[in-house]
Protein backbone atom coordinates (compact mmCIF):
# COMPACT_ATOMS: atom_id res chain seq x y z
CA UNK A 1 -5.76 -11.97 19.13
CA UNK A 2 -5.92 -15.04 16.86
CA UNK A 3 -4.08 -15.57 14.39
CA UNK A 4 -4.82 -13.39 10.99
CA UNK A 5 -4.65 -15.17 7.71
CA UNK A 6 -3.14 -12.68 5.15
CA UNK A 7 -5.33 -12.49 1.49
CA UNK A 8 -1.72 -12.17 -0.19
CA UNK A 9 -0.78 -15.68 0.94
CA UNK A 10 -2.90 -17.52 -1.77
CA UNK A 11 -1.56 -15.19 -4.30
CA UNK A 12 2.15 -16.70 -2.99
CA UNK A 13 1.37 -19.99 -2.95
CA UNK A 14 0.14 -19.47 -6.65
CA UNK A 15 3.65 -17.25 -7.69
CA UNK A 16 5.71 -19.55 -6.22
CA UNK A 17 4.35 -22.96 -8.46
CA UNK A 18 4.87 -20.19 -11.07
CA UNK A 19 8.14 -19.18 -10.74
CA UNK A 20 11.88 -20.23 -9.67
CA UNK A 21 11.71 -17.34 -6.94
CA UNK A 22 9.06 -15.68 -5.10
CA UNK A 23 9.85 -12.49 -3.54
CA UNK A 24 7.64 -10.85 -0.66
CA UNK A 25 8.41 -7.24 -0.49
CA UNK A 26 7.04 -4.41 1.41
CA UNK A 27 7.41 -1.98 4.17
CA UNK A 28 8.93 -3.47 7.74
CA UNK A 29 6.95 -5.19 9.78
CA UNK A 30 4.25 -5.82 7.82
CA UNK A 31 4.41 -9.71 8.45
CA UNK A 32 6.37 -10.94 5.19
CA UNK A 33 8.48 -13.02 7.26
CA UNK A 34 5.37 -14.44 8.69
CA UNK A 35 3.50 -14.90 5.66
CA UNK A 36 6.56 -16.60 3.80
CA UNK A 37 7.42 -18.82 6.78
CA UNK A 38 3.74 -20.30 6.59
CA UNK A 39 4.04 -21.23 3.24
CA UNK A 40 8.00 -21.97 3.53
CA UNK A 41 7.04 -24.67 6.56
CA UNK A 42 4.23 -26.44 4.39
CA UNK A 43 6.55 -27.30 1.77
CA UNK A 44 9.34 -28.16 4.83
CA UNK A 45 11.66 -25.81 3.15
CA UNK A 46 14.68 -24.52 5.68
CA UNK A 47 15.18 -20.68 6.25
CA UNK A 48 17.80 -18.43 7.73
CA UNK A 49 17.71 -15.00 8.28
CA UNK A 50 20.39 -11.99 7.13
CA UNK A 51 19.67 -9.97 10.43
CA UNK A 52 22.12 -12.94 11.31
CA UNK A 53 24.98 -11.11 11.38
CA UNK A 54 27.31 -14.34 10.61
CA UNK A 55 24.99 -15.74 7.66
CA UNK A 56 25.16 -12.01 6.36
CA UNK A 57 29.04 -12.00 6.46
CA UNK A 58 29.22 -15.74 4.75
CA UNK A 59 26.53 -15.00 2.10
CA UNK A 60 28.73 -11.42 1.38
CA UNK A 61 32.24 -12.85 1.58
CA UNK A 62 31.56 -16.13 -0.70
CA UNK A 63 27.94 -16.02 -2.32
CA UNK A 64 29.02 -19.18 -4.23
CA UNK A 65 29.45 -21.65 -0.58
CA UNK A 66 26.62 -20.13 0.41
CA UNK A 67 24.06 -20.91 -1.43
CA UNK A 68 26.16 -24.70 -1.97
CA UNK A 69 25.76 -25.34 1.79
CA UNK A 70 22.01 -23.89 1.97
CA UNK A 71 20.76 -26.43 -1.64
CA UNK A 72 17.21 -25.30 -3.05
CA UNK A 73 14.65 -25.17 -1.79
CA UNK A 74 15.30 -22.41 0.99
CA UNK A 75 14.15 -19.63 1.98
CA UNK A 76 16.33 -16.23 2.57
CA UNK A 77 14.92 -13.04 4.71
CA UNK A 78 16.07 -9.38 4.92
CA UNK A 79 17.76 -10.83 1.31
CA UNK A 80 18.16 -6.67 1.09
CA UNK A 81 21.38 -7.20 3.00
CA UNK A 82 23.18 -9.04 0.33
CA UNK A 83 22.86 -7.75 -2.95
CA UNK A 84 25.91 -10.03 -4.10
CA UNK A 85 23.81 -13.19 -3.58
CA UNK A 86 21.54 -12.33 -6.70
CA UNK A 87 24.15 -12.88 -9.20
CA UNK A 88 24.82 -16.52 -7.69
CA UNK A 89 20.67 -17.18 -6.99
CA UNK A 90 20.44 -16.47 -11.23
CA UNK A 91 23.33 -18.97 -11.84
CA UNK A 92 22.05 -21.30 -9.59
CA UNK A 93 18.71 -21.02 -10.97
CA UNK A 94 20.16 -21.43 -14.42
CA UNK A 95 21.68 -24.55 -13.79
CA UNK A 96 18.69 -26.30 -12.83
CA UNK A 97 15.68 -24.48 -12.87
CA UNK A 98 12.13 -25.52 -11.75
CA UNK A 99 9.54 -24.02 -9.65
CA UNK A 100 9.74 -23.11 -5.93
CA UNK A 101 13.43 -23.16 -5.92
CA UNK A 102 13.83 -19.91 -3.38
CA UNK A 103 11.46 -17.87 -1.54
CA UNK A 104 12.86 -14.04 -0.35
CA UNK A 105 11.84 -11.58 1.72
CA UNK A 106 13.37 -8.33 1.70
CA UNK A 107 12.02 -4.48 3.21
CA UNK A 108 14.70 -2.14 1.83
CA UNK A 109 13.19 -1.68 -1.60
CA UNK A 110 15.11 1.13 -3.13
CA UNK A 111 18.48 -1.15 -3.67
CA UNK A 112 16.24 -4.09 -3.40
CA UNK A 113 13.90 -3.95 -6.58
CA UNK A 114 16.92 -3.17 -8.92
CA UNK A 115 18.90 -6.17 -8.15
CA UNK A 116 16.19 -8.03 -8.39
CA UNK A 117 14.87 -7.26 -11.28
CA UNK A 118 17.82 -6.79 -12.86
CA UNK A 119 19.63 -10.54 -12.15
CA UNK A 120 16.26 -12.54 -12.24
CA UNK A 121 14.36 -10.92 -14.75
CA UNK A 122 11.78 -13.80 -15.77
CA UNK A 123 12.81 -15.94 -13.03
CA UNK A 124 11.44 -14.37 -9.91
CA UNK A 125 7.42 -13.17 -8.91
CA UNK A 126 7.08 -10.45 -6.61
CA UNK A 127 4.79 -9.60 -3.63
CA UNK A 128 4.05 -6.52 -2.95
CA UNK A 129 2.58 -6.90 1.39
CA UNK A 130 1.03 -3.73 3.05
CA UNK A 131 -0.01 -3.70 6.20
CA UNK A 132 -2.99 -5.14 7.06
CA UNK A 133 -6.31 -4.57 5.37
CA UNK A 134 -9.54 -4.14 6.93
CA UNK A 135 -10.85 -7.00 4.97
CA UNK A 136 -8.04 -9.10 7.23
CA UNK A 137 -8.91 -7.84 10.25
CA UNK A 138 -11.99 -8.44 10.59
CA UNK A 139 -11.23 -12.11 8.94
CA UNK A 140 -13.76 -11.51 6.21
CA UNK A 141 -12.43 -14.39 3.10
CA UNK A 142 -13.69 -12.16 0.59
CA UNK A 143 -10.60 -11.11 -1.81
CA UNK A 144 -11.66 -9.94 -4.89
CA UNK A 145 -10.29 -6.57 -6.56
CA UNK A 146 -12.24 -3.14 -5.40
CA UNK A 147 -14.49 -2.63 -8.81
CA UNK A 148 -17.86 -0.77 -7.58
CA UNK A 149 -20.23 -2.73 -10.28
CA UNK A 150 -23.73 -3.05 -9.57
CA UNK A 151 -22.41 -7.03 -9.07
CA UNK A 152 -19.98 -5.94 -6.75
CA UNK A 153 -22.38 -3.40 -4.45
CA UNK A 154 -25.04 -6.26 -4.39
CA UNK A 155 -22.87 -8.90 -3.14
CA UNK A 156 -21.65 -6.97 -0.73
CA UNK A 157 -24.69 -5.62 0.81
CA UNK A 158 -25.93 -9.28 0.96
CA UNK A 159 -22.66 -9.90 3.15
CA UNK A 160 -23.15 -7.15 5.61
CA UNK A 161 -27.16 -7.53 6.04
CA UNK A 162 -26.30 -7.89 9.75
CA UNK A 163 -23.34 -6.38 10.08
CA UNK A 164 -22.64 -3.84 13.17
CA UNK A 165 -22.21 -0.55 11.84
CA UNK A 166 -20.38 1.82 13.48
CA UNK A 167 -18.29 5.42 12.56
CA UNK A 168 -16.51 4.82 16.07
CA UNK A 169 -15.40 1.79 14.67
CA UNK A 170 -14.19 3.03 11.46
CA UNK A 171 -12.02 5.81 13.21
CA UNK A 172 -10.40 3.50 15.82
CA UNK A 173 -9.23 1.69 12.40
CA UNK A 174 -7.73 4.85 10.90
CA UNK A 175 -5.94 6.04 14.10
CA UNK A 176 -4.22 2.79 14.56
CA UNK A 177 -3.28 1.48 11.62
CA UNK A 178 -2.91 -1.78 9.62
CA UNK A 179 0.75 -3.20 11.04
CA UNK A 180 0.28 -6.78 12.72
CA UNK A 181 1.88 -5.75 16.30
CA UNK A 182 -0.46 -2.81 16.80
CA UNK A 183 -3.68 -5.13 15.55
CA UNK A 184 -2.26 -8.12 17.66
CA UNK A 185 -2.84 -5.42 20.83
CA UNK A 186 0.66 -6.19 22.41
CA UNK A 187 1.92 -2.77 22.21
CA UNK A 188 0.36 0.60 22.08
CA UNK A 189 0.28 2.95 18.66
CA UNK A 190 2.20 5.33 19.97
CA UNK A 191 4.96 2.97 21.02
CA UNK A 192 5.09 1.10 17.85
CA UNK A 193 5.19 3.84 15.60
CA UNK A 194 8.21 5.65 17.76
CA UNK A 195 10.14 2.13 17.66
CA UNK A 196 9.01 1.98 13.77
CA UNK A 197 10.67 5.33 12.69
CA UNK A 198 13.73 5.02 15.05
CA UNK A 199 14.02 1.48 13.02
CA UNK A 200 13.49 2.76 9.75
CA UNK A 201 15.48 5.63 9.70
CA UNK A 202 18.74 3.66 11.29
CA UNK A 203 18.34 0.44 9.11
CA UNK A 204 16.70 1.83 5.96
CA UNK A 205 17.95 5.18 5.32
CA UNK A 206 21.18 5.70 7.32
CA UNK A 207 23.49 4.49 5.28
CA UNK A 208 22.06 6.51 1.78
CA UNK A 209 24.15 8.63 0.41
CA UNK A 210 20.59 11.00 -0.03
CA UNK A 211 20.30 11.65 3.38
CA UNK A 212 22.69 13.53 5.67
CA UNK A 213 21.09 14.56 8.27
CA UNK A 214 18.38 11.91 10.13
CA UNK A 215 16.31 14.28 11.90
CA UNK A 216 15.97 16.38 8.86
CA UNK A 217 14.42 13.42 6.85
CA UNK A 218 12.23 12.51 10.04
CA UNK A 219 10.96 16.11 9.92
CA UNK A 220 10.43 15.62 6.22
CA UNK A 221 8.44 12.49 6.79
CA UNK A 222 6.63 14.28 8.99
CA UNK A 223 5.49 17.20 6.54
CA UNK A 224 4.85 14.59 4.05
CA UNK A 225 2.07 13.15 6.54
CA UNK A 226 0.84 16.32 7.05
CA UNK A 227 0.10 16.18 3.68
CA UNK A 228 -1.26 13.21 2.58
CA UNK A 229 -4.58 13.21 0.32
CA UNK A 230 -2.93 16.56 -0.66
CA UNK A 231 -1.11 17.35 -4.69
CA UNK A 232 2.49 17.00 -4.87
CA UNK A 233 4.12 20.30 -3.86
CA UNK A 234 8.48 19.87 -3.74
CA UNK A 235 8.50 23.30 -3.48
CA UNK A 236 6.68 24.00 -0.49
CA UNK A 237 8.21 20.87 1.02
CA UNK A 238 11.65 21.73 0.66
CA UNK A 239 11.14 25.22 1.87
CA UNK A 240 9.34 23.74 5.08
CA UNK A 241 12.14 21.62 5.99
CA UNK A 242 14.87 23.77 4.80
CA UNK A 243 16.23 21.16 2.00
CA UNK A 244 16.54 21.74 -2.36
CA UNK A 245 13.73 20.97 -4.38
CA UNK A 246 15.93 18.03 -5.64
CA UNK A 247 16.53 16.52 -2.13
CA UNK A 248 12.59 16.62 -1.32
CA UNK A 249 12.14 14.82 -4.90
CA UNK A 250 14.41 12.01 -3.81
CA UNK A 251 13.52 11.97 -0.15
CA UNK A 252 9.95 11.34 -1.46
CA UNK A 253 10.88 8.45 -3.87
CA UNK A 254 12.67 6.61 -1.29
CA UNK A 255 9.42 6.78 1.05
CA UNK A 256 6.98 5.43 -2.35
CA UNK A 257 10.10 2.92 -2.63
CA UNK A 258 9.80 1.69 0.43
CA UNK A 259 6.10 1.15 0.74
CA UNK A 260 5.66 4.07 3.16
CA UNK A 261 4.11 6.37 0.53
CA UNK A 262 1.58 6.07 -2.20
CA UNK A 263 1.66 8.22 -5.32
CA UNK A 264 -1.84 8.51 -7.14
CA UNK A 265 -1.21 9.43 -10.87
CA UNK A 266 -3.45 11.72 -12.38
CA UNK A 267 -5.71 10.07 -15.25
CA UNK A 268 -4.59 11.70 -18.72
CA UNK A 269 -5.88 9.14 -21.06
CA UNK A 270 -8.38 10.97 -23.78
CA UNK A 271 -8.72 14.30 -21.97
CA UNK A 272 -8.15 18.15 -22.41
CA UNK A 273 -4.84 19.73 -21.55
CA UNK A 274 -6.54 21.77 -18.74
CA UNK A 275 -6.33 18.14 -16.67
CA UNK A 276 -3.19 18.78 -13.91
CA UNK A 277 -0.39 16.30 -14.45
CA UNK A 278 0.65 16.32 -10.70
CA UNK A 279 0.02 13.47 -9.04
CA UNK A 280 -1.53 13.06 -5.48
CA UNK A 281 0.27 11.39 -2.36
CA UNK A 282 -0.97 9.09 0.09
CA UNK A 283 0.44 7.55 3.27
CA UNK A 284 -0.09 3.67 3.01
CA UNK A 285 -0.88 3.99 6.94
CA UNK A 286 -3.30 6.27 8.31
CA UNK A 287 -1.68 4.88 11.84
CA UNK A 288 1.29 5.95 10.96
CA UNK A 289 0.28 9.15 9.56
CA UNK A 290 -1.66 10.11 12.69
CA UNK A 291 1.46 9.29 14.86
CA UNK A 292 3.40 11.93 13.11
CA UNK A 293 1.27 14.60 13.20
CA UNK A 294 0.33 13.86 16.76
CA UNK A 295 -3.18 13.26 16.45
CA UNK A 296 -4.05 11.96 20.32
CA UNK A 297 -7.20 10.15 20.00
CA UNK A 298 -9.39 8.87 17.19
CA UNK A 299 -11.78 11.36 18.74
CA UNK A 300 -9.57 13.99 18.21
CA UNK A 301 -8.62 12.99 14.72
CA UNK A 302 -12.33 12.31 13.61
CA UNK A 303 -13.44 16.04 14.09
CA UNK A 304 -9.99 17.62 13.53
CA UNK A 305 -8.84 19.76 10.33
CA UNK A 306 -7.08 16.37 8.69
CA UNK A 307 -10.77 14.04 9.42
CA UNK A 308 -11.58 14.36 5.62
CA UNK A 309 -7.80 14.16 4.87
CA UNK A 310 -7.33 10.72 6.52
CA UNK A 311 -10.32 9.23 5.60
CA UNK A 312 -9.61 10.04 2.03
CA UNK A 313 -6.11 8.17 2.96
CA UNK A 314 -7.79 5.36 4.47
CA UNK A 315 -9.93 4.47 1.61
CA UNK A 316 -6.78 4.92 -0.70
CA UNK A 317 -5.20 2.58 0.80
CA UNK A 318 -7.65 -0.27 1.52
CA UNK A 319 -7.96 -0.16 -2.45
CA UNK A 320 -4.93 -0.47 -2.93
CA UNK A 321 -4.51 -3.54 -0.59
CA UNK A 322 -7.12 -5.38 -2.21
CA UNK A 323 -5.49 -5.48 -5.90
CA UNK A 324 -1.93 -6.15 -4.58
CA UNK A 325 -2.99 -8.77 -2.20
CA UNK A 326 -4.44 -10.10 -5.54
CA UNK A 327 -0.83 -9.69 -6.71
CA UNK A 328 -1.72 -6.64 -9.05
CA UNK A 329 -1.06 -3.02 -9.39
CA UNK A 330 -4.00 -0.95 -8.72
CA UNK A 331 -5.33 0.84 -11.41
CA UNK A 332 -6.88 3.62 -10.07
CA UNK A 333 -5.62 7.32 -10.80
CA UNK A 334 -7.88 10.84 -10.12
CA UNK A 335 -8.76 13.32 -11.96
CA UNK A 336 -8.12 17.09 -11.28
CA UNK A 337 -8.60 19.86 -13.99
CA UNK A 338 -7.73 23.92 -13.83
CA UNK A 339 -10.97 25.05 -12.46
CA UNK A 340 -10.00 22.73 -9.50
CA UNK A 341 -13.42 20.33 -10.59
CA UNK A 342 -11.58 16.83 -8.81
CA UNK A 343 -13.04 13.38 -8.86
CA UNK A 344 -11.51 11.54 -6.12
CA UNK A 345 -10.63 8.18 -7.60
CA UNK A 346 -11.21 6.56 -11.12
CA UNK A 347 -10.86 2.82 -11.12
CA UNK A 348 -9.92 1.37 -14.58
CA UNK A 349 -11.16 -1.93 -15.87
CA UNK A 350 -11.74 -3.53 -19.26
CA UNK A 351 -11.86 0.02 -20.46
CA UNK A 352 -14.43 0.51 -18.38
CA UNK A 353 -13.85 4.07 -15.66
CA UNK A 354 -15.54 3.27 -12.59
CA UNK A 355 -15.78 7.26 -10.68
CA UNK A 356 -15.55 7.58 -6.83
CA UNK A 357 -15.64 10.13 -4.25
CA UNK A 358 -14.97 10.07 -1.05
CA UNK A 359 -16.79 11.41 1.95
CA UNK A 360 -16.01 11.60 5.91
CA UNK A 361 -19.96 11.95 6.04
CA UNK A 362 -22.31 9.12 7.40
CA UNK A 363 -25.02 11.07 5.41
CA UNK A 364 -23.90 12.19 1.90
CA UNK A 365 -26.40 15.09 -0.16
CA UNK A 366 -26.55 15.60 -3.98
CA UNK A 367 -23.70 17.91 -3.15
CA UNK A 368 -21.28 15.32 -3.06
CA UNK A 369 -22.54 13.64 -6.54
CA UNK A 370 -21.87 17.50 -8.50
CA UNK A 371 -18.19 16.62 -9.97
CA UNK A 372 -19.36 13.43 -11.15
CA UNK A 373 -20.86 15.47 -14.42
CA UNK A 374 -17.43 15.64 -15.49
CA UNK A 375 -16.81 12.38 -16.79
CA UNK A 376 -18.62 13.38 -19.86
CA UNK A 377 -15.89 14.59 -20.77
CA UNK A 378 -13.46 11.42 -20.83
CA UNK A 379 -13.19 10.00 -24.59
CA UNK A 380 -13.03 6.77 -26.00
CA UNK A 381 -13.96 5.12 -22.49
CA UNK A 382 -17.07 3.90 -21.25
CA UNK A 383 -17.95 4.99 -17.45
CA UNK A 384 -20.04 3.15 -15.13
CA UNK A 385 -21.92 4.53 -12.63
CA UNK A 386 -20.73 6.60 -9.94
CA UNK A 387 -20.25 5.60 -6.58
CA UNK A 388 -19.91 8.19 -2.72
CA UNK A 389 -17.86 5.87 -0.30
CA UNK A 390 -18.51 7.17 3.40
CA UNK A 391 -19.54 6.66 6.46
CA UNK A 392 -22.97 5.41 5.86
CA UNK A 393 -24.27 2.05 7.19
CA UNK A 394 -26.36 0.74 3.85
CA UNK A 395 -26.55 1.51 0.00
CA UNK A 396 -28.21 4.05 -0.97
CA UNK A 397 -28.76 6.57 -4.12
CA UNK A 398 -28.15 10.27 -4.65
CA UNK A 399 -29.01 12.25 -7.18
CA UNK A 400 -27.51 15.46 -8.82
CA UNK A 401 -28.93 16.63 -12.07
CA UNK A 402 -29.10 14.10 -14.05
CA UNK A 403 -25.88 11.67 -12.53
CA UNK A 404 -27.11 9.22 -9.89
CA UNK A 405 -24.55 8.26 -7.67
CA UNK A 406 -24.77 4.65 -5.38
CA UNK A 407 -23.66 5.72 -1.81
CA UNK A 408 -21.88 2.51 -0.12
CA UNK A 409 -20.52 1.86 3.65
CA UNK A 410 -16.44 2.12 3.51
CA UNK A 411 -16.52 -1.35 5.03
CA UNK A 412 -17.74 -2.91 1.53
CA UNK A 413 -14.35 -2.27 0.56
């Protein structure tokens, strides 16, 4: 497979003539060694690596030498490993600052993001890399930020006029995932996502004080997949894996810390008190996802009891990816009230709500459009019109009372 140019690495290359450091965080292996090496070898700027067991020890034992014998500009991966060296990358910074003085890389958010915010707190930009998004795969340039406008629908239909459609497609996407090795084809799902977790769990999460036992948490992780599209519930994911509420409360932060897990906040803004406050949770990776709860196929998956579960996921997340390749949070939250009336996704812009649900189905009825009445009910806001992403292979409109609703292919995501 060629190679695949990531969206995030103009968004980089623009952070790091911004700032003194540029920091590309993320889950493991989804290429920000790659990505940062590209951009690190254009600007012939050296690099060494803190898997490096000797580096690791010399950065740890004198942070000062270190970063004397490796001058700005350099570039430092796995920088999780040495939390010293931030203290000594500020001073150094200090001393002479200007642009494009270090680029990091670092997969161990949780004791990652504090130091790092914390010692270079206006001096550093940070990357947040997922795995890859289907935009990337399929090597389409287009980058801009998932907004379903009428401008947005139109130019997108006018890039897929003769495009292949096909649901087949779109599952074989979701079962495997987004991470480079599985899209590269040199090793199977199944044996990437075993290696993954054994990885994970022994580099990431080992040495935590929070976790005890390691097949506990990889059970946890497990129930946590089983439940992704689904409200938060510690309760019932404690009792399941026989662990305190408060354990399954910081079990689940360090999988949103570490770019495993996505947590969709409920929109609050200007509405009643019957709206729930709970927020919703998403795995980042349907691949991964489908790997722990032993889905075998895509088949299988597409017309199991999860199908409307994981697509849900799947369009989550490929949202997500296109604001934070962009370099931005997404803004996108749900809403949910008492009488269980749910829209699946509002997208906020220019205080403008943009309303989406999402559908498994290549052929959506008015049925879909009936929550979409709700948004009457949002103050002070202005809402666009509502948009059904599914299966279908071409824009078209549904109507339920008097909301119309544009129905658009997932793929013009």
């Amino acid at each position: 497979m060629p190679f695949i140019t990531r969206h995030a690495e103009k968004t980089a290359r623009r952070i790091s003539e911004a700032f003194p450091a540029l920091l590309v965080t993320g889950a493991r292996q989804t290429g920000k060694t790659t990505l940062l090496k590209k951009i690190a070898e254009t600007k012939s700027v050296k690099s060494t690596t803190f898997d490096d067991i000797a580096e690791e020890q010399f950065a740890k034992s004198d942070p000062k030498l270190f970063l004397e014998l490796h001058a700005s500009p350099y570039m430092f991966d796995e920088v999780q490993y040495v939390p010293g060296l931030f203290r000594e990358l500020k001073i150094e910074i200090d001393k002479n600052r200007h642009n494009g003085m270090y680029y990091l890389t670092g997969s161990q958010q949780f004791s990652l993001m504090e130091k790092a915010t914390e010692s270079l707190s206006g001096r550093i930009g940070i990357i947040q890399l997922y795995p890859l998004s289907l935009r990337e795969i399929r090597a389409d340039d287009f980058s801009e930020n998932f907004i379903p406008s009428k401008a947005y629908i139109l130019e997108r239909s006018k890039a897929f006029a003769d495009y292949d459609f096909s649901v087949q497609k779109i599952w074989k996407r979701i079962y495997a995932g987004g991470y480079p090795e599985v899209q590269n084809g040199t090793v199977s799902p199944k044996d990437f996502y075993s290696s993954y977790l054994k990885t994970y769990i022994e580099r990431d999460i080992k040495n935590l004080s929070q976790v005890a036992d390691e097949m506990q948490f990889l059970q946890f992780i497990t129930v946590v997949a089983s439940r992704t599209g689904q409200l938060v519930n510690y309760g019932d994911m404690a009792r399941e894996c026989g662990i305190s509420e408060v354990t399954a409360k910081k079990w689940l932060s360090l999988l949103v810390t570490s770019g495993i897990v996505y947590l969709l906040k409920p929109y609050a803004s200007n509405v009643e008190k019957r709206v729930v406050k709970t927020p919703k949770l998403y795995f980042v990776d349907t691949g991964l996802a489908a790997y722990l709860t032993r889905w075998t196929s895509p088949e299988v998956m597409q017309s199991g009891a999860m199908a409307g579960a994981f697509f849900e996921t799947y369009v989550v997340g490929e949202i997500l990816k296109s604001f934070a390749n962009n370099g931005e949070d997404a803004p996108m939250y749900f809403y949910r009230d008492k009488d269980k009336i749910e829209i699946d996704l509002l997208i906020e812009q220019n205080n403008t709500l943009y309303p989406v649900e999402i559908k498994k189905t290549a052929t959506p009825t008015s049925d879909d459009a009936k929550n979409f009445f709700i948004t009457s009910r949002l103050k002070n806001v202005q809402v666009a019109p509502p948009v059904i992403i599914c299966s279908a292979n071409k824009v078209s409109l549904v109507k339920k009372g008097e909301v119309s609703a544009f129905v658009i292919p997932v793929e013009f995501i």
